[in-house]
Protein backbone atom coordinates (compact mmCIF):
# COMPACT_ATOMS: atom_id res chain seq x y z
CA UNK A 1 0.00 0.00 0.00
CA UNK A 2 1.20 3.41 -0.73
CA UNK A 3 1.80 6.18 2.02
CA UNK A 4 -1.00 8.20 0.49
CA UNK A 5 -3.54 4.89 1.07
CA UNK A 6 -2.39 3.45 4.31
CA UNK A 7 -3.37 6.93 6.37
CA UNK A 8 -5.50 6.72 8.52
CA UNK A 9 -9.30 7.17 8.29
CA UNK A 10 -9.42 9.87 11.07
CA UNK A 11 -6.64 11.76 9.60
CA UNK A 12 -8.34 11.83 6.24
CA UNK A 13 -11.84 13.40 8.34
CA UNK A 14 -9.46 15.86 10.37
CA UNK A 15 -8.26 16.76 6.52
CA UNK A 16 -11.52 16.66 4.40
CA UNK A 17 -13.03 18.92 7.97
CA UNK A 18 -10.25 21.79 7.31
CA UNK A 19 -11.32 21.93 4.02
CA UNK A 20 -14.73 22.42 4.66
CA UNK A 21 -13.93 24.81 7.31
CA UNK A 22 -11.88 26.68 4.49
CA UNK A 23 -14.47 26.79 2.42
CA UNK A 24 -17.47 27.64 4.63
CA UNK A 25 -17.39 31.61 4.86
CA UNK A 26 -17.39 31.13 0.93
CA UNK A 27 -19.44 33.46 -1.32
CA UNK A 28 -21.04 30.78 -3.56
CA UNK A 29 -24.56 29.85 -4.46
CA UNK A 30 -25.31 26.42 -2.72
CA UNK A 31 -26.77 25.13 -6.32
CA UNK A 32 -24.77 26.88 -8.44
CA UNK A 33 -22.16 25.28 -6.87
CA UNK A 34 -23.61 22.02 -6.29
CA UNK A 35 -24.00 21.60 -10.23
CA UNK A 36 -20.80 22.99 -10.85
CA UNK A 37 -19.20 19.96 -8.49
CA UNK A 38 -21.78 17.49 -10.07
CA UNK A 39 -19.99 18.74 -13.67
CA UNK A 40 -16.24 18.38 -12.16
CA UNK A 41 -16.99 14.88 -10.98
CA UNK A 42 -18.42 13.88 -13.99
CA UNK A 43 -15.42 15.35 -15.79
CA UNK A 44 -12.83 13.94 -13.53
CA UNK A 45 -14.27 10.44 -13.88
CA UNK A 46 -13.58 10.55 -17.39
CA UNK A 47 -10.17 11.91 -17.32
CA UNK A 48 -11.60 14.53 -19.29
CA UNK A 49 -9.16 17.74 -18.75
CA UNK A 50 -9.69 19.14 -22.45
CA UNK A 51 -13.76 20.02 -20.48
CA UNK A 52 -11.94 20.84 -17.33
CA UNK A 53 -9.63 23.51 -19.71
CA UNK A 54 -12.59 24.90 -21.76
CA UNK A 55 -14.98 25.23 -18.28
CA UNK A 56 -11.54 27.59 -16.47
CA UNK A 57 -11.93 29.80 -19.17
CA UNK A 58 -16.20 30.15 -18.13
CA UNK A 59 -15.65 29.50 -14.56
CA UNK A 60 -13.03 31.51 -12.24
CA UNK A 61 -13.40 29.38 -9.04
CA UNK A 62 -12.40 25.97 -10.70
CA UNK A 63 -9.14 26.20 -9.21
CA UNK A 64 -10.33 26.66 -6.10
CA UNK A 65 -13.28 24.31 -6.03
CA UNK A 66 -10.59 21.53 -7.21
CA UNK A 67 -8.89 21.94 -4.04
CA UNK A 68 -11.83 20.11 -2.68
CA UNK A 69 -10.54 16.60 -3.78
CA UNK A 70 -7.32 17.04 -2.37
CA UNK A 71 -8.45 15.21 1.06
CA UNK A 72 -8.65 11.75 0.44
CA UNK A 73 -5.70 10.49 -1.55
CA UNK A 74 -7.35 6.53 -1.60
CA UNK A 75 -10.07 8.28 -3.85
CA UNK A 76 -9.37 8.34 -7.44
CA UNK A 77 -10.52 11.88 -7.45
CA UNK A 78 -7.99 13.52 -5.71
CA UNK A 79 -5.50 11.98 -8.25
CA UNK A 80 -7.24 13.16 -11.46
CA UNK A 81 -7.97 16.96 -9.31
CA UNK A 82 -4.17 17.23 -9.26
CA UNK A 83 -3.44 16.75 -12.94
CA UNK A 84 -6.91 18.91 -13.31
CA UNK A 85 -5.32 21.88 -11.31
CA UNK A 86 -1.91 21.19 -13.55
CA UNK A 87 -4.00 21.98 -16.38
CA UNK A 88 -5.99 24.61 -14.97
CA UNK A 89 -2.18 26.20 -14.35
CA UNK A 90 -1.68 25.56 -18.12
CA UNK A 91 -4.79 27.20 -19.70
CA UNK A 92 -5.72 30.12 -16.43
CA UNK A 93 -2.51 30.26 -14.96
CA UNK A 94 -3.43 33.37 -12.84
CA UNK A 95 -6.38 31.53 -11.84
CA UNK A 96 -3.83 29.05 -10.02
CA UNK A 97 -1.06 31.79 -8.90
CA UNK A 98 -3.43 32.94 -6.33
CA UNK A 99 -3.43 29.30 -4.99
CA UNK A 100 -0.23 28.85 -4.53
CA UNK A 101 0.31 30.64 -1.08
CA UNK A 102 -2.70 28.54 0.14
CA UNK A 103 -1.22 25.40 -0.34
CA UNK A 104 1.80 26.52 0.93
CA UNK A 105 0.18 27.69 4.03
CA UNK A 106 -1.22 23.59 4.20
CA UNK A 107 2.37 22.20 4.45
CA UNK A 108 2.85 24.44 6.95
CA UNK A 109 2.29 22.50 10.48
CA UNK A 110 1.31 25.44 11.95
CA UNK A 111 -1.99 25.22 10.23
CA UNK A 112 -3.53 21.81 11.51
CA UNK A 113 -2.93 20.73 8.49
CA UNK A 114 -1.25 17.40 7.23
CA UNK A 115 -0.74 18.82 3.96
CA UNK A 116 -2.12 15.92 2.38
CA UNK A 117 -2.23 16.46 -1.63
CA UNK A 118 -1.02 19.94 -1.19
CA UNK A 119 3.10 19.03 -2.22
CA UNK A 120 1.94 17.01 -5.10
CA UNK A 121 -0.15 20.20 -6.36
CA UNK A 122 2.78 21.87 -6.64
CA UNK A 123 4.90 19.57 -8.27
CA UNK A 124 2.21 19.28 -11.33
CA UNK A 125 1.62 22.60 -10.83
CA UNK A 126 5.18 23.06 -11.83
CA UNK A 127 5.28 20.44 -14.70
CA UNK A 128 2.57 22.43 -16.45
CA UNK A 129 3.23 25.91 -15.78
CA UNK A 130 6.54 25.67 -14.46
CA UNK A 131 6.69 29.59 -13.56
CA UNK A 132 4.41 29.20 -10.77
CA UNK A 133 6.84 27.50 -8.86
CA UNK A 134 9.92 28.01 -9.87
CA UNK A 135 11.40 30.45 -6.93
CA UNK A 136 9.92 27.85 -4.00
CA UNK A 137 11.61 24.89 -5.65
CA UNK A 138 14.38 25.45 -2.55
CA UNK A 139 11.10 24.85 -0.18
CA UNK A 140 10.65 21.39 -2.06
CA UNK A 141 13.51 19.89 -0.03
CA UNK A 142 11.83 20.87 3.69
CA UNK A 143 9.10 19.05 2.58
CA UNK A 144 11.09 16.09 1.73
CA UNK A 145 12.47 16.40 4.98
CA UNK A 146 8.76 16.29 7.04
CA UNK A 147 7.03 12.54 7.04
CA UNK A 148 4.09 14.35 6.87
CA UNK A 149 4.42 15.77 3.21
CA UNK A 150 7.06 13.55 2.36
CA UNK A 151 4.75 11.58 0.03
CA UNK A 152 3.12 13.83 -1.69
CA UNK A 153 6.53 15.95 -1.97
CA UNK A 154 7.98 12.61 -3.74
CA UNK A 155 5.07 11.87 -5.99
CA UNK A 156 4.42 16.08 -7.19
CA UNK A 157 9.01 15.52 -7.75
CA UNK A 158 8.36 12.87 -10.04
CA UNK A 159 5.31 14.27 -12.41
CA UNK A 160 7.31 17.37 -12.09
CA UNK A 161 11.22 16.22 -13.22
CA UNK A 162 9.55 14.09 -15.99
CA UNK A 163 9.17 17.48 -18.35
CA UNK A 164 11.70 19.69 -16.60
CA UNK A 165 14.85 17.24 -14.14
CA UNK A 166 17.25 20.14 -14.79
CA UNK A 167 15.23 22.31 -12.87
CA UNK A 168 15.28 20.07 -9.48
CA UNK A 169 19.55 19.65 -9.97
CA UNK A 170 19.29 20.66 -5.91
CA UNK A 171 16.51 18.41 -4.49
CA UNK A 172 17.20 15.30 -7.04
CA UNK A 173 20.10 14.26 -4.36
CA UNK A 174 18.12 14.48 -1.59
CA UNK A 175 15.48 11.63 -3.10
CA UNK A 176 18.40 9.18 -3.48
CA UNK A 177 18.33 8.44 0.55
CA UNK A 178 14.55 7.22 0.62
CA UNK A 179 15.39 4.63 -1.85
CA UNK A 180 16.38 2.92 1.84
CA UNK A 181 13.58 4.38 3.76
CA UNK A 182 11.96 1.43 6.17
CA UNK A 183 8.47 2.42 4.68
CA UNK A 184 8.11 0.55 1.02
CA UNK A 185 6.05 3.42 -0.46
CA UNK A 186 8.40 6.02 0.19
CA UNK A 187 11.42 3.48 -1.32
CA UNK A 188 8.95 2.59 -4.15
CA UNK A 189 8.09 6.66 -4.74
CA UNK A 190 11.33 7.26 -4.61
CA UNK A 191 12.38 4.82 -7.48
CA UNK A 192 9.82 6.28 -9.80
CA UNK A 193 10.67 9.99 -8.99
CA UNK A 194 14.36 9.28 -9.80
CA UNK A 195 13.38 7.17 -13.03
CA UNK A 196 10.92 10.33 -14.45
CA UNK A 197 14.30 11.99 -13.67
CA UNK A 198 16.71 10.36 -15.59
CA UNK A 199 18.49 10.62 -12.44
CA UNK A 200 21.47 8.03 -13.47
CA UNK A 201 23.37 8.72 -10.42
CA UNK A 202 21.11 6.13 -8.87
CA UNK A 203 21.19 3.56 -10.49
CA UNK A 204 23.30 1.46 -8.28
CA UNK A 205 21.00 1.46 -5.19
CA UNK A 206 17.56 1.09 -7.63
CA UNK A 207 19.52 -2.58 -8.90
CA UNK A 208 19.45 -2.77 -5.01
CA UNK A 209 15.91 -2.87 -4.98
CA UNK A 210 15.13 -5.58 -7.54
CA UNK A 211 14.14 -8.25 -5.29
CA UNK A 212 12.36 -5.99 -2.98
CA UNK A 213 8.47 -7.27 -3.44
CA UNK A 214 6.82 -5.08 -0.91
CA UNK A 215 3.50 -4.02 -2.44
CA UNK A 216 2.84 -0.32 -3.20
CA UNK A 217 0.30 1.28 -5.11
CA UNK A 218 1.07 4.42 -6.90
CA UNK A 219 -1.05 6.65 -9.70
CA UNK A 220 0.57 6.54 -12.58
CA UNK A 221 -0.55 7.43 -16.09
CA UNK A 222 -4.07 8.04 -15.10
CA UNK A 223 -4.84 5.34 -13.28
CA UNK A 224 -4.12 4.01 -9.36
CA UNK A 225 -2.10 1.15 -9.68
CA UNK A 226 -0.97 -2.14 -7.35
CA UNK A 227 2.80 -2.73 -8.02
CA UNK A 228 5.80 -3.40 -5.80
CA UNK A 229 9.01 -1.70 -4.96
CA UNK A 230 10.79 -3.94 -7.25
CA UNK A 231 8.62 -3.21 -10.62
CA UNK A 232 9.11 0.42 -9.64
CA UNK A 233 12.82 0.10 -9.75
CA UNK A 234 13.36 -2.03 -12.29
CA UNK A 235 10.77 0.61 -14.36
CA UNK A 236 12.96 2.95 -12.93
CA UNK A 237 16.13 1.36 -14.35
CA UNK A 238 14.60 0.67 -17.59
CA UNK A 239 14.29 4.62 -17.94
CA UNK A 240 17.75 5.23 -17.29
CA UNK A 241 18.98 2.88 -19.89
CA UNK A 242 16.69 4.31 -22.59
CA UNK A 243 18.06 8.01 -21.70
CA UNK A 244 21.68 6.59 -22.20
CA UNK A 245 21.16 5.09 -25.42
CA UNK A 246 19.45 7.89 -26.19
CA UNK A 247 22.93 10.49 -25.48
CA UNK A 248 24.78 7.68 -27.31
């Protein structure tokens, strides 16, 4: 099981309660925004971000409302919200700027908050409008460093360094230690990051983890997905050797 799927069930109510309490002295119209949630599910389910694009441009609180899935990382939801606010960032980037200090203000501990979902926002806030982020990149490491974000931090690194590794030179070093973390996801999240990386400076503790079967699940191209530590590191591997032959 991942990190994201083995928290516990009270944790996930203390999260999905700060987000109500967040959003309770909002402005909306209950129906107005009861349909517009009704339409983001609906798109979400179908992995249909082209709607998601076209409805930012008609609707200035999408960003926002998206934020709203970010509680419950065992719900296939919250996956598909974060690449929805990535492309949200694309088409209405100033839609997203103004959510950036928020979810900064989640991984910090002086909110309440665990943070969940709130590091990988950034990181695919980043891969999709990459000047969002790009001066808090530093603040990625800290939240490497705190178990509590240390998760999501790994999983927004990965999405992120697939389109844009030279950009995380600094942090990619720090990753290389969890590949030896007690906790499987975080070895098994840490393999993958480093793989969308290209990071080749790794490669000799991901053969380490070839014949390490502890189950993890991780999302990955659109879909949650049962796999083990091994897979993800021999995956991991696999993408490093294609990225050589491709410099040769």
């Amino acid at each position: 099981m991942s990190l994201c799927l083995t928290r516990k069930s009270g944790k996930i109510f203390s999260e999905q309660s700060q987000f109500k309490e967040f959003f309770k002295g909002k402005r909306f119209n209950l129906k107005t925004r009861r349909v517009l949630r009704e339409e983001i599910i609906a798109m979400l389910r179908e992995a249909d971000y082209a709607a998601l694009r076209a409805l930012a441009a008609e609707e200035p609180r999408l960003g926002e409302l998206l934020l709203q899935f970010l509680y419950d990382p065992g719900d296939l939801l919250h996956w598909r919200a974060l690449e929805a606010l990535g492309q949200v960032a694309q088409a209405q980037p100033g839609q997203v700027e103004k959510l950036i200090n928020r979810l900064l203000w989640l991984l910090n501990e002086d909110s309440g908050s665990f943070g969940w979902g709130a590091a990988a926002a950034l990181g695919e806030i980043g891969r999709n409008q990459i000047s969002l982020v790009s001066e808090i990149i530093p603040r990625f490491c800290g939240f490497l460093e705190n178990e509590f974000s240390r998760g999501s931090m790994l999983w927004g690194l990965g999405r992120l360094a697939e389109v844009a590794p030279d950009r995380l030179r600094e942090v990619l070093p720090m990753i290389v230690p969890f590949l030896t973390s007690a906790p499987p996801e975080e070895r098994g999240l840490a393999a993958w990051a480093l793989g969308k990386a290209g990071y080749g400076e790794a490669a000799g503790e991901l053969q380490a983890l070839r014949s390490d079967d502890r189950p993890v699940a991780i999302y990955d191209r659109g879909e949650l997905r049962q796999t083990t530590v091994a897979e993800l590191a021999r995956e991991a591997l696999a993408a490093l050797k294609g990225r050589s032959g491709q410099a040769n």
